[in-house]
Protein backbone atom coordinates (compact mmCIF):
# COMPACT_ATOMS: atom_id res chain seq x y z
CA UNK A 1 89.18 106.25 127.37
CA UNK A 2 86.19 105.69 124.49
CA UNK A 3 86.75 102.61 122.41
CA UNK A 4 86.89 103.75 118.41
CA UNK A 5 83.68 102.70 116.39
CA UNK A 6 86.35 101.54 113.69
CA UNK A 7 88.93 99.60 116.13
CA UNK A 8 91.89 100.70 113.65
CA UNK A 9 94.86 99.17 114.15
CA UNK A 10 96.69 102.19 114.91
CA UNK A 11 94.13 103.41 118.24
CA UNK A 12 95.33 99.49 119.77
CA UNK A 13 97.74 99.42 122.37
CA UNK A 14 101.40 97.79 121.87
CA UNK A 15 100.45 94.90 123.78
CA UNK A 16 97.26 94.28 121.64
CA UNK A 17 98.76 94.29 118.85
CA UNK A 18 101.46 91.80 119.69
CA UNK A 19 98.77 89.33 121.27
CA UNK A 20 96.42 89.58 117.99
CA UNK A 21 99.53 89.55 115.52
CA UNK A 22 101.13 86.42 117.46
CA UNK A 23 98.10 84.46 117.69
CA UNK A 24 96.91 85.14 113.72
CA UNK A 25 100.70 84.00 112.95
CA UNK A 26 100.44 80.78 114.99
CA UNK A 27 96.92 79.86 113.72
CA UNK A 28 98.91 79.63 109.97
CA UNK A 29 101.72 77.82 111.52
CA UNK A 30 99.10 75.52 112.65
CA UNK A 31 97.14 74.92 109.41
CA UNK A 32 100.28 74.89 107.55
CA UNK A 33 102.02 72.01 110.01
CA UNK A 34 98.41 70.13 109.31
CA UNK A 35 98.29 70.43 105.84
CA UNK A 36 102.12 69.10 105.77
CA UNK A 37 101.13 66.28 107.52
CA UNK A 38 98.17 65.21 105.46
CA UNK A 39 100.19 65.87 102.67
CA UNK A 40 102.66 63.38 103.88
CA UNK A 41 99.84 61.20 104.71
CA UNK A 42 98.15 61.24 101.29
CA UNK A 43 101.77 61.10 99.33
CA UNK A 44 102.19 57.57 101.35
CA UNK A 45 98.99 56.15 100.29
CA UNK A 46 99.63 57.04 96.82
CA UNK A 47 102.93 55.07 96.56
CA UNK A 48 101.05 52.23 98.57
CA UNK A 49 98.40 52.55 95.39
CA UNK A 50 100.73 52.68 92.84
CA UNK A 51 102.74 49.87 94.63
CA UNK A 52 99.52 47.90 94.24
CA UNK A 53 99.34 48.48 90.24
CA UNK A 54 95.90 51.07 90.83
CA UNK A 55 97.47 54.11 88.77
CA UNK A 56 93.88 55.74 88.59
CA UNK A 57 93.42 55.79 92.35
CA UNK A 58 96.89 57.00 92.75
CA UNK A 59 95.82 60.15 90.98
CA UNK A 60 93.27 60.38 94.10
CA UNK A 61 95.98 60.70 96.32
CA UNK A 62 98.59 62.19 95.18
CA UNK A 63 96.99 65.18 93.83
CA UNK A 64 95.70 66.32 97.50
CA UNK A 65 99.65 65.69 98.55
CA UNK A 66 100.45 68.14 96.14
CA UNK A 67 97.90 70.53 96.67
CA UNK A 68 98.55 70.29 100.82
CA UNK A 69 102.25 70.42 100.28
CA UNK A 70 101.99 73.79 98.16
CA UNK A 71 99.18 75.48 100.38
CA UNK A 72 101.05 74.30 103.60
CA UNK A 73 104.43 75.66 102.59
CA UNK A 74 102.58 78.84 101.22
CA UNK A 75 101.27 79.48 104.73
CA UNK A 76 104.13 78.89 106.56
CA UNK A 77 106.12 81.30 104.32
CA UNK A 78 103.34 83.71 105.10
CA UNK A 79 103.85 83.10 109.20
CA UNK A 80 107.66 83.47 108.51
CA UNK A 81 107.84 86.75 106.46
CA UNK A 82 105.10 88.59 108.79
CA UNK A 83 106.88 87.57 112.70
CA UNK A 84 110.51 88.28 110.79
């Protein structure tokens, strides 16, 4: 059976599309999981700055913690909506 030049979607077979669908949804579980993490990591260094009395290098942390906290839980809404 010929290959299409496009590759559509719709000309894979069932199981290809579950294998590629599965694996793009993990790969943002992934990233999103990460960018929790180093937003937990960069949140904690921020306190430990602002703990210190440095409230201009806290803004070097805790920006990133909120950036990676909103990305994160933007990509694992985006993994959760598409395998529901």
């Amino acid at each position: 059976m010929p290959v299409p030049a496009d590759n559509a979607p719709s000309q894979r077979s069932i199981l290809e599309r579950i294998l590629i669908r599965s694996w793009e949804y993990r790969h943002l579980r992934f990233w999103g999981g990460f960018r929790i993490a180093a937003g937990i990591v960069s949140f904690f260094c921020g306190l430990l700055t602002l703990g210190v009395g440095a409230y201009g290098w806290a803004a070097v942390f805790l920006v990133p913690a909120a950036l990676n906290f909103a990305f994160g839980y933007w990509e694992l809404a985006i993994a959760r909506s598409a395998s529901a």
